[in-house]
Protein backbone atom coordinates (compact mmCIF):
# COMPACT_ATOMS: atom_id res chain seq x y z
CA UNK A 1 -24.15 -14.69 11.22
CA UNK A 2 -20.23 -14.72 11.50
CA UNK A 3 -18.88 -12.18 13.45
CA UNK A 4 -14.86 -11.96 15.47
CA UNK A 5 -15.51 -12.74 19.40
CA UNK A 6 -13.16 -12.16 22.37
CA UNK A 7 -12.40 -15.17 24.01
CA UNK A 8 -9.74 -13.61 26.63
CA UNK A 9 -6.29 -12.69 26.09
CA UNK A 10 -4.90 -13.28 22.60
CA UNK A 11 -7.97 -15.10 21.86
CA UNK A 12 -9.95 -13.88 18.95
CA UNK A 13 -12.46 -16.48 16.83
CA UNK A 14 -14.55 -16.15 14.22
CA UNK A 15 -17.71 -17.62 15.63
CA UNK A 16 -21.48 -18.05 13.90
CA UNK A 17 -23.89 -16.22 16.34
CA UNK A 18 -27.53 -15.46 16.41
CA UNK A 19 -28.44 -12.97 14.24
CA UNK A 20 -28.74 -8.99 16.11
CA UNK A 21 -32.52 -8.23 16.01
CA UNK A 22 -34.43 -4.64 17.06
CA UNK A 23 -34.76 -4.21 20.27
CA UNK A 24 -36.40 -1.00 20.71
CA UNK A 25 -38.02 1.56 18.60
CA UNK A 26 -34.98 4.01 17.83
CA UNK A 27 -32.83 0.61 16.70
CA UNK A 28 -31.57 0.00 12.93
CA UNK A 29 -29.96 -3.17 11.72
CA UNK A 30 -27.78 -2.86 9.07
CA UNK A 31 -25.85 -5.13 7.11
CA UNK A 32 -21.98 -4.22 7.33
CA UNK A 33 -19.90 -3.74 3.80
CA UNK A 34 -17.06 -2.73 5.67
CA UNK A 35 -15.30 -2.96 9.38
CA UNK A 36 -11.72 -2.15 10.75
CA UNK A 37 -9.12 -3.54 13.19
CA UNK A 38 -8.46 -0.74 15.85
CA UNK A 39 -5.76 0.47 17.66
CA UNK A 40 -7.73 0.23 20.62
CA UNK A 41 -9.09 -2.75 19.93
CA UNK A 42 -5.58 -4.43 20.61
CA UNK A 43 -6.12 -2.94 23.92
CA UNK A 44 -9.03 -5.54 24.50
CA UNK A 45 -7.13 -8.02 22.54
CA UNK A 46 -3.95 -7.49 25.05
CA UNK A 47 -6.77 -8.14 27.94
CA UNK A 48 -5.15 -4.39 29.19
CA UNK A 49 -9.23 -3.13 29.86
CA UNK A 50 -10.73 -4.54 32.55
CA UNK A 51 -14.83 -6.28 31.43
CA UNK A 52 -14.51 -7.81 28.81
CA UNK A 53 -17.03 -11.29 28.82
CA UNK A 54 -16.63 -14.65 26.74
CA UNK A 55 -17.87 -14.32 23.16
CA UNK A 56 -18.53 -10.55 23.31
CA UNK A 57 -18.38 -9.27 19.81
CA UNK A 58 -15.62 -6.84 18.59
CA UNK A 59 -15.29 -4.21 16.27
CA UNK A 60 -16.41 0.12 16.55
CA UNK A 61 -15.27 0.89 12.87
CA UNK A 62 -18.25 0.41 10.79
CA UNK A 63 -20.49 1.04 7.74
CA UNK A 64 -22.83 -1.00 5.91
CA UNK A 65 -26.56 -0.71 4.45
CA UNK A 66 -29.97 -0.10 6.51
CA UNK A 67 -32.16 -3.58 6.49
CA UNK A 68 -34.31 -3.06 8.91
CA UNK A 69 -35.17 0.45 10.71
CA UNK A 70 -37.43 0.57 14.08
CA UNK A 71 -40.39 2.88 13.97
CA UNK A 72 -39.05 5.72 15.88
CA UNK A 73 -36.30 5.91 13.67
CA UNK A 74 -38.18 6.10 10.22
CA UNK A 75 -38.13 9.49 10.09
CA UNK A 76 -34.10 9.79 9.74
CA UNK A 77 -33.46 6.15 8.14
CA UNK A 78 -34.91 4.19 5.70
CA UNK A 79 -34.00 0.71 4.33
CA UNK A 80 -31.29 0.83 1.62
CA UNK A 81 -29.91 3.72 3.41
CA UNK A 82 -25.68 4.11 3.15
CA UNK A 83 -24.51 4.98 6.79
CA UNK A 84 -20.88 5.14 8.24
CA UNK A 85 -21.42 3.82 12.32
CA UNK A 86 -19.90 6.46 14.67
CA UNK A 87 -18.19 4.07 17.78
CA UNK A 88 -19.91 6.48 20.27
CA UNK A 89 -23.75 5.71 20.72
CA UNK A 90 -25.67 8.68 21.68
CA UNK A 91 -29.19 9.78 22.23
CA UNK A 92 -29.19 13.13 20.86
CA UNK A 93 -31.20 14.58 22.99
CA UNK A 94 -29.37 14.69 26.74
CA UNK A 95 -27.87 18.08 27.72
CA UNK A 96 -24.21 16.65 26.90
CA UNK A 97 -25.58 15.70 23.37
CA UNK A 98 -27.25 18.50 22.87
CA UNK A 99 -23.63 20.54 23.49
CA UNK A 100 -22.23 18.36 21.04
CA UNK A 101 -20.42 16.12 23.46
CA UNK A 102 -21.39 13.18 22.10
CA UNK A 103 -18.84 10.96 23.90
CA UNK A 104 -20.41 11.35 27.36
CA UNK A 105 -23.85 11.25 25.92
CA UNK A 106 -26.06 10.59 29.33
CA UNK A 107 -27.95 8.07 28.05
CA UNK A 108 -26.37 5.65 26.01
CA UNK A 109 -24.02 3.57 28.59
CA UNK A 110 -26.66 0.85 29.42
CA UNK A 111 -24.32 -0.02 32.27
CA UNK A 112 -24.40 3.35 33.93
CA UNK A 113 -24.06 2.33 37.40
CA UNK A 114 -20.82 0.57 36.49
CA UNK A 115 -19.19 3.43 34.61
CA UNK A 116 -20.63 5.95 37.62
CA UNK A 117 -18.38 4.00 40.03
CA UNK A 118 -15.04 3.98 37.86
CA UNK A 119 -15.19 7.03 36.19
CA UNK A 120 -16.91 9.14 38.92
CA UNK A 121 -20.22 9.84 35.86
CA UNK A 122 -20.48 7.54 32.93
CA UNK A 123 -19.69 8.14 29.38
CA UNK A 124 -21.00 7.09 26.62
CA UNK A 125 -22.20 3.52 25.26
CA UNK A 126 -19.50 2.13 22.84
CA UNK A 127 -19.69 -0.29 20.51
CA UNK A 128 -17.37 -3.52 20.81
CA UNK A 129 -15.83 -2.04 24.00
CA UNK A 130 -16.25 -3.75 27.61
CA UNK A 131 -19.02 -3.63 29.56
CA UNK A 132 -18.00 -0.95 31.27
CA UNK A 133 -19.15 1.10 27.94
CA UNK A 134 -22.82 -0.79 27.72
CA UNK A 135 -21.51 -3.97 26.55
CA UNK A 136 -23.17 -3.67 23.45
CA UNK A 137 -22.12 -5.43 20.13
CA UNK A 138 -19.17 -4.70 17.79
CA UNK A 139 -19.41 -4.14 13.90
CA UNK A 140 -16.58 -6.82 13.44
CA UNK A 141 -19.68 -9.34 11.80
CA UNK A 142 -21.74 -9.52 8.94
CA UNK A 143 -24.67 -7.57 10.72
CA UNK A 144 -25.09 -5.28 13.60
CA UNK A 145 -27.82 -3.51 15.86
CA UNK A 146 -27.85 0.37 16.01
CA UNK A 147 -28.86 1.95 19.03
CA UNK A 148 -30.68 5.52 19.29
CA UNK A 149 -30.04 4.90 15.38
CA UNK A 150 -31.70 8.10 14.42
CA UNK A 151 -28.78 10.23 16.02
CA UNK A 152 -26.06 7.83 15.72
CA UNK A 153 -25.55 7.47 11.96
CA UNK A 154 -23.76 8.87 9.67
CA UNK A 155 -25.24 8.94 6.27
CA UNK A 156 -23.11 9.10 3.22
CA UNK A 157 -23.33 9.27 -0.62
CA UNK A 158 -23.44 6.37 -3.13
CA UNK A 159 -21.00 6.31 -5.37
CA UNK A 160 -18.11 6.55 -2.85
CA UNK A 161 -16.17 3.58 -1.92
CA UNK A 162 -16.26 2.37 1.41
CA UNK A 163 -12.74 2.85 2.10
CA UNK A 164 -12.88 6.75 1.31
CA UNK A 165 -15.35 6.38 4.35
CA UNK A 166 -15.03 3.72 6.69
CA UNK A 167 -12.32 5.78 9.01
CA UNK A 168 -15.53 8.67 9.28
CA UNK A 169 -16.52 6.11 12.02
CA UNK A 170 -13.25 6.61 14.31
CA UNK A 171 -9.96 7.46 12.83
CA UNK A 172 -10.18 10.15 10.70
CA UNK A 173 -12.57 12.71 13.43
CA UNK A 174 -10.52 11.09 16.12
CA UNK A 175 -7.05 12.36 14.85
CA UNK A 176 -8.88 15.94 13.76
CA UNK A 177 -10.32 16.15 16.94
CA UNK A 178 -6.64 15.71 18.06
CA UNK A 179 -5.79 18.44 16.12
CA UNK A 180 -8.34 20.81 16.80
CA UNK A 181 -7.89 20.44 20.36
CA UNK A 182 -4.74 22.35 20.24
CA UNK A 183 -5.94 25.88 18.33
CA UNK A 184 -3.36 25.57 16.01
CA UNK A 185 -1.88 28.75 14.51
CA UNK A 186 0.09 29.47 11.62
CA UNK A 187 3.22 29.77 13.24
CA UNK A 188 3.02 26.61 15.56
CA UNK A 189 4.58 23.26 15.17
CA UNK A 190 2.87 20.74 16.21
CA UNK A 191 4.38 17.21 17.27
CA UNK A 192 2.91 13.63 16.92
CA UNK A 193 3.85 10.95 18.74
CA UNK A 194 2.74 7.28 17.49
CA UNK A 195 2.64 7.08 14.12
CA UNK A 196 -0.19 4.28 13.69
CA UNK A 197 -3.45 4.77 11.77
CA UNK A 198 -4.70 7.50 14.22
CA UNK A 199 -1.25 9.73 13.85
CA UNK A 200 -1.21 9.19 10.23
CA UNK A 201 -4.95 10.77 10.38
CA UNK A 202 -3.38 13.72 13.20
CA UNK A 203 -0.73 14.23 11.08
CA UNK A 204 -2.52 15.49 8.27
CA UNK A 205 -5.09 16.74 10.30
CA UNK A 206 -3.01 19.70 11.25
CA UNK A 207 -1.41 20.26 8.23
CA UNK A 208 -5.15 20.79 6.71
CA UNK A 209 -5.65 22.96 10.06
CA UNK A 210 -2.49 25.22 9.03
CA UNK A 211 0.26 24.07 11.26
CA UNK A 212 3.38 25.52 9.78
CA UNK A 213 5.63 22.28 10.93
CA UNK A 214 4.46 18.73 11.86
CA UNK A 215 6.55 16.23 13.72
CA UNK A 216 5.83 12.41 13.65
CA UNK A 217 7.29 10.32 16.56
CA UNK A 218 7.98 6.27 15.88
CA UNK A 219 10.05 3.47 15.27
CA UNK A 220 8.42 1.55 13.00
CA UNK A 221 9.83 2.33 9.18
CA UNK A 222 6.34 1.67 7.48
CA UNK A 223 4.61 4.13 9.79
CA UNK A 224 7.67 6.62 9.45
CA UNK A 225 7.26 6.41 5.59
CA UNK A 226 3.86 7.30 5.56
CA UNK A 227 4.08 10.15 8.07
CA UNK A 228 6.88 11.26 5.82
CA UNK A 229 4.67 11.27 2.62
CA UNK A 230 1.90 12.90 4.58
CA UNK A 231 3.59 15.99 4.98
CA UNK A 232 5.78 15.33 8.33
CA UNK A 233 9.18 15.39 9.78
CA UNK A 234 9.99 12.25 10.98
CA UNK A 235 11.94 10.83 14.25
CA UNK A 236 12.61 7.50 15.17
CA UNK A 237 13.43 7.21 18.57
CA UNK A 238 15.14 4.05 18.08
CA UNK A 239 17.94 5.95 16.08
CA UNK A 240 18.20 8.91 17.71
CA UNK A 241 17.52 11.54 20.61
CA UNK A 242 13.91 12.54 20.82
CA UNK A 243 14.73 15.45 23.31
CA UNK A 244 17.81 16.84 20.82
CA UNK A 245 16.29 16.33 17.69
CA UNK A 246 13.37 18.49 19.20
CA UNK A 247 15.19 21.08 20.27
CA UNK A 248 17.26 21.26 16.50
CA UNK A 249 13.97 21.59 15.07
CA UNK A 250 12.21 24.51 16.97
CA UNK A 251 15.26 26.39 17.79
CA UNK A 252 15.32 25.15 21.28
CA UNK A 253 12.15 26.43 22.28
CA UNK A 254 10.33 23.05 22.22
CA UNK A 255 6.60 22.83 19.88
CA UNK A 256 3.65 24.71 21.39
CA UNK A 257 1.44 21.52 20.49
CA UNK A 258 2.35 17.98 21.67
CA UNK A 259 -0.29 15.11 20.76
CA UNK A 260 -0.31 12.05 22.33
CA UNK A 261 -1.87 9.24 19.27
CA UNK A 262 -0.32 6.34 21.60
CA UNK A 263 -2.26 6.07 24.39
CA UNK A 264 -1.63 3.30 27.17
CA UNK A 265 0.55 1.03 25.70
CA UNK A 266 3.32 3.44 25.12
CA UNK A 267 7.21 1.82 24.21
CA UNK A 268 10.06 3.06 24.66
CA UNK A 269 13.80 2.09 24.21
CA UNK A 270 15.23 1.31 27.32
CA UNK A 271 14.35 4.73 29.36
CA UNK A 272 14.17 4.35 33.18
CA UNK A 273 10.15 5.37 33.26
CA UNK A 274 9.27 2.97 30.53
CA UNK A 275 11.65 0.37 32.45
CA UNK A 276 10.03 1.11 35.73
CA UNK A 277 6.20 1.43 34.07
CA UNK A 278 6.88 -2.33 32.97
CA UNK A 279 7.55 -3.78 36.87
CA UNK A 280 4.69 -1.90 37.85
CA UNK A 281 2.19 -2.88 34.87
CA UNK A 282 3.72 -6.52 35.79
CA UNK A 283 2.98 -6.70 39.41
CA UNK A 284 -0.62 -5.08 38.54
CA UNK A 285 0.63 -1.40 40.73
CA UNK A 286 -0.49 0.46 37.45
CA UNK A 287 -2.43 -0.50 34.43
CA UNK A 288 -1.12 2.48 31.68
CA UNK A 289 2.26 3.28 30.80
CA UNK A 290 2.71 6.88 30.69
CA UNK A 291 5.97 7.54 29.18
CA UNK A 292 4.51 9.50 26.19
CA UNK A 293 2.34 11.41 28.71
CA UNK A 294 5.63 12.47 30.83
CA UNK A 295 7.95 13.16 27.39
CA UNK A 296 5.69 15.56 26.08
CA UNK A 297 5.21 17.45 29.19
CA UNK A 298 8.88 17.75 29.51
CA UNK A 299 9.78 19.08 25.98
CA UNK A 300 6.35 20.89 25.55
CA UNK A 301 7.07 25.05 24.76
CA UNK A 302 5.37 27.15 28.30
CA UNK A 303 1.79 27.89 27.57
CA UNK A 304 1.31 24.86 25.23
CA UNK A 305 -1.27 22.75 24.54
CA UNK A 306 -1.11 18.61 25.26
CA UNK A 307 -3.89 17.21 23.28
CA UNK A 308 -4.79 13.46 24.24
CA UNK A 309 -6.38 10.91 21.66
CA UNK A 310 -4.39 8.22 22.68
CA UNK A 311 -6.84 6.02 24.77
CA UNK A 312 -5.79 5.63 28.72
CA UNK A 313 -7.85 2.85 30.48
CA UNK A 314 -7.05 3.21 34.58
CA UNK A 315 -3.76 4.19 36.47
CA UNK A 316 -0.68 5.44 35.76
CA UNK A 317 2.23 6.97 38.11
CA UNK A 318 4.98 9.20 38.45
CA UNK A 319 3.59 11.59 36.31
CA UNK A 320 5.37 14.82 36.56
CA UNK A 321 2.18 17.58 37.21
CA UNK A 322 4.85 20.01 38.60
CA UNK A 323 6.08 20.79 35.27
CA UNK A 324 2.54 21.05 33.86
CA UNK A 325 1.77 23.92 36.14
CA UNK A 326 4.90 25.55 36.07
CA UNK A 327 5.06 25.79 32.58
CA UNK A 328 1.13 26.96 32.42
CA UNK A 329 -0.03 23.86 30.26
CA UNK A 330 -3.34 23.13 28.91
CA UNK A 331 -4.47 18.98 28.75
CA UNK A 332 -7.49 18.34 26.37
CA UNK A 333 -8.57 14.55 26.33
CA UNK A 334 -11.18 12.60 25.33
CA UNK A 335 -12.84 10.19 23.16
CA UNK A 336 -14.40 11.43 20.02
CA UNK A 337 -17.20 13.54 19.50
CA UNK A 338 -17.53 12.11 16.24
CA UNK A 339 -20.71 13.71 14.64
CA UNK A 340 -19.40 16.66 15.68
CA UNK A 341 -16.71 17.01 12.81
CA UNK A 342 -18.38 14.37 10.50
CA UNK A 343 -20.08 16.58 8.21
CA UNK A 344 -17.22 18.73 7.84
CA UNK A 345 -15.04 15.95 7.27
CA UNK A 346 -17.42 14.23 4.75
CA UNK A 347 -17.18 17.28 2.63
CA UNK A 348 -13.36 17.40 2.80
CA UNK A 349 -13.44 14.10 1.39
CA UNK A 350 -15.89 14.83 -1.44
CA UNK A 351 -13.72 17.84 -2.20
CA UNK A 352 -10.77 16.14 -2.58
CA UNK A 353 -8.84 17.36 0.24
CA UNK A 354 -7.86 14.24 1.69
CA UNK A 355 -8.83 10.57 1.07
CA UNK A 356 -8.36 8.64 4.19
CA UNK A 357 -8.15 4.90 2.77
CA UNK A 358 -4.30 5.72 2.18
CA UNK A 359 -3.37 4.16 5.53
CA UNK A 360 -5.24 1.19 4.26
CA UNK A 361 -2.47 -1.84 4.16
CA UNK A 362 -4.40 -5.17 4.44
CA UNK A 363 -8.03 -6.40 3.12
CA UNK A 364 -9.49 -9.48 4.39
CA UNK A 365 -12.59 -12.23 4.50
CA UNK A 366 -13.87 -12.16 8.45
CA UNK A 367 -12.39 -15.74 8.45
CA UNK A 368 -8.91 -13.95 8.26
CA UNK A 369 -9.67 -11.58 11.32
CA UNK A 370 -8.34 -13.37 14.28
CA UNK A 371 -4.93 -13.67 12.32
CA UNK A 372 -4.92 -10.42 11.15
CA UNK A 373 -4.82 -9.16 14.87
CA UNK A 374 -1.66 -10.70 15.56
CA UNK A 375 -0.35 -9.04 12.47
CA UNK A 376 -1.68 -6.06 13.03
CA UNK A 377 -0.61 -6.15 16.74
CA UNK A 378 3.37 -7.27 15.89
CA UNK A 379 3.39 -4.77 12.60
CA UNK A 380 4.34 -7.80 10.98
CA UNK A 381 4.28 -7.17 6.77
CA UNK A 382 4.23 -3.73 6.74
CA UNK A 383 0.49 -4.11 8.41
CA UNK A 384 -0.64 -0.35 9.45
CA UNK A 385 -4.84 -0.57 9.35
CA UNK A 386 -6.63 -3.52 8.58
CA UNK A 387 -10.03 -3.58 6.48
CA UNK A 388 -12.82 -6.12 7.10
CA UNK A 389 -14.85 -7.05 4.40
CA UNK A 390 -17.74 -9.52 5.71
């Protein structure tokens, strides 16, 4: 089969590979109708997350059709099946799955003993995502192996494109998770920064959750645009003060909710901390680059909530905890818990209420992948999320 492999830094091909095959009992192969670029996939692509091996497949945004099902996962799949591929693999069955924290399922990380040692207990297997996550195969190809297939699936309704539910697999639970993360009330505004595909999905996120003002953080004027015809107030921080035109908008209070959709490869123009992050990050003293981490602490309203879907890989440094206690602020990270809001979110769609392929810019062949991540990476041509179609 074709599928997009990581050859090191900037070094994405389009390979033929041996075909996935099932491997134990609870496996599914399916054959993938639709796949996504990532946000954090640029992370592997910038070679910023460490364990990454030659010709390792890419890819965690995923859905296709059931072709083969192994026998302990009969009873939940059956060949012909629809299913959307959550990027967390999880047993189902561990006491962290059965709490509904899928994303540190106890089971799943194949690589345990790695994961143990850098993260102090492993999290879950991913797909497409080091080896420090399992090391398992990416749904950037024209097939790909399920693990513990009979919990991670989600299965979906024909007569649906695939666009109205390829972001189920990432995205669209990872920016509502974003939101719900920060209890928003009525009253609260709630601020954004990064306005990429996972914003765009925040953004509306807690508009659908009731916040009474949303406020989208970029530079780029595609992103801006769409945040702007999703419902938010928009600030470039290019053009003007992000601290000033913060206070103007919540009477100098500052928002109760600050979400970080930016994660570890934050810019910024020209500030001393992103100026400094850069020597470090160069000289290998500190792997992240925190500046969104430290802004939103400073302007954050006392007793507010920082809500982090942005994805942080190791280190990062003068990060200012003083104010965080001071001010009596609550942090809420993680990766996605994605079957956890699924259903919910499935409905929402089949409702109406939101249709998630509008942050859809580019389609292309698998052949086009490797170029498309440069695009994708630069926001050259208006590129916001890029579709795979095998």
């Amino acid at each position: 089969m074709r599928a997009l492999c990581w050859h090191g830094k900037h070094d994405i091909r389009c390979d033929t590979v041996p075909d996935p095959k099932i491997e134990h009992p609870r496996d599914a192969i399916i054959k993938v109708t639709s796949c996504a670029i990532c946000g954090s996939d640029l992370h592997l692509y910038d070679n910023v997350i460490p364990a990454m091996e030659n010709g390792d497949i890419m890819g965690h945004e995923t859905m296709g059709e059931v072709v083969e099902v192994g026998p302990e996962a009969r009873g939940k799949l059956k060949v012909g099946d629809r299913i959307v591929v959550p990027f967390t693999i999880f047993c189902g069955e561990c006491e962290q799955c059965r709490r509904g924290n899928f994303s540190v399922c106890e089971r799943s990380n194949r690589n345990k003993a790695m994961a143990d040692k850098v993260f102090g207990h492993t999290t879950a297997g991913l797909f497409g995502y080091t080896h420090l996550t399992g090391g398992y195969a990416g749904g950037q190809a024209e097939y790909l192996r399920v693990p513990f297939a009979d919990a991670t699936h989600i299965k979906v309704p024909a007569g649906i494109p695939d666009e109205k539910l390829l972001f189920l697999s990432d995205i669209f639970p990872t920016g509502w998770q974003g939101a719900v993360q920060c209890d928003i009330q009525p009253e609260d505004t709630v601020c954004i920064w990064g306005c990429g595909p996972v914003g765009q999905m925040t953004i509306r996120s807690a508009l659908l959750l009731g916040a009474k003002q949303v406020i989208a953080i970029d530079r780029v004027p595609e992103r801006l645009s769409m945040a702007r015809a999703g419902g938010a107030t928009t600030i470039n921080f290019e053009e003007e003060s992000v601290l000033e035109r913060l206070q103007d908008l919540t009477g100098g209070k500052g928002p109760e909710k600050c979400i970080d959709a930016v994660g570890m490869e934050a810019h910024a123009t020209a500030t001393l901390d992103s100026i400094y992050d850069r020597v470090k990050q160069a000289v290998m003293l500190e792997s992240d680059r925190a500046h969104v981490l430290r802004e939103m602490m400073y302007v954050c309203r006392p007793a507010g909530v920082l809500s982090v879907p942005g994805v942080y890989g190791g280190l990062i440094d003068k990060v200012p905890f003083g104010m965080v206690m001071n001010k009596g602020l609550t942090i809420r990270t993680g990766q996605t818990h994605v079957n956890r809001w699924t259903d919910d979110l499935l409905r929402r769609i089949e409702e109406g209420q939101i249709d998630p392929s509008f942050v859809i810019t580019h389609t292309v062949g698998l052949d086009a992948g490797p170029g498309m991540y440069k695009t994708f990476r630069d926001k050259q041509d208006g590129c916001i999320k890029v579709v795979l179609k095998p």
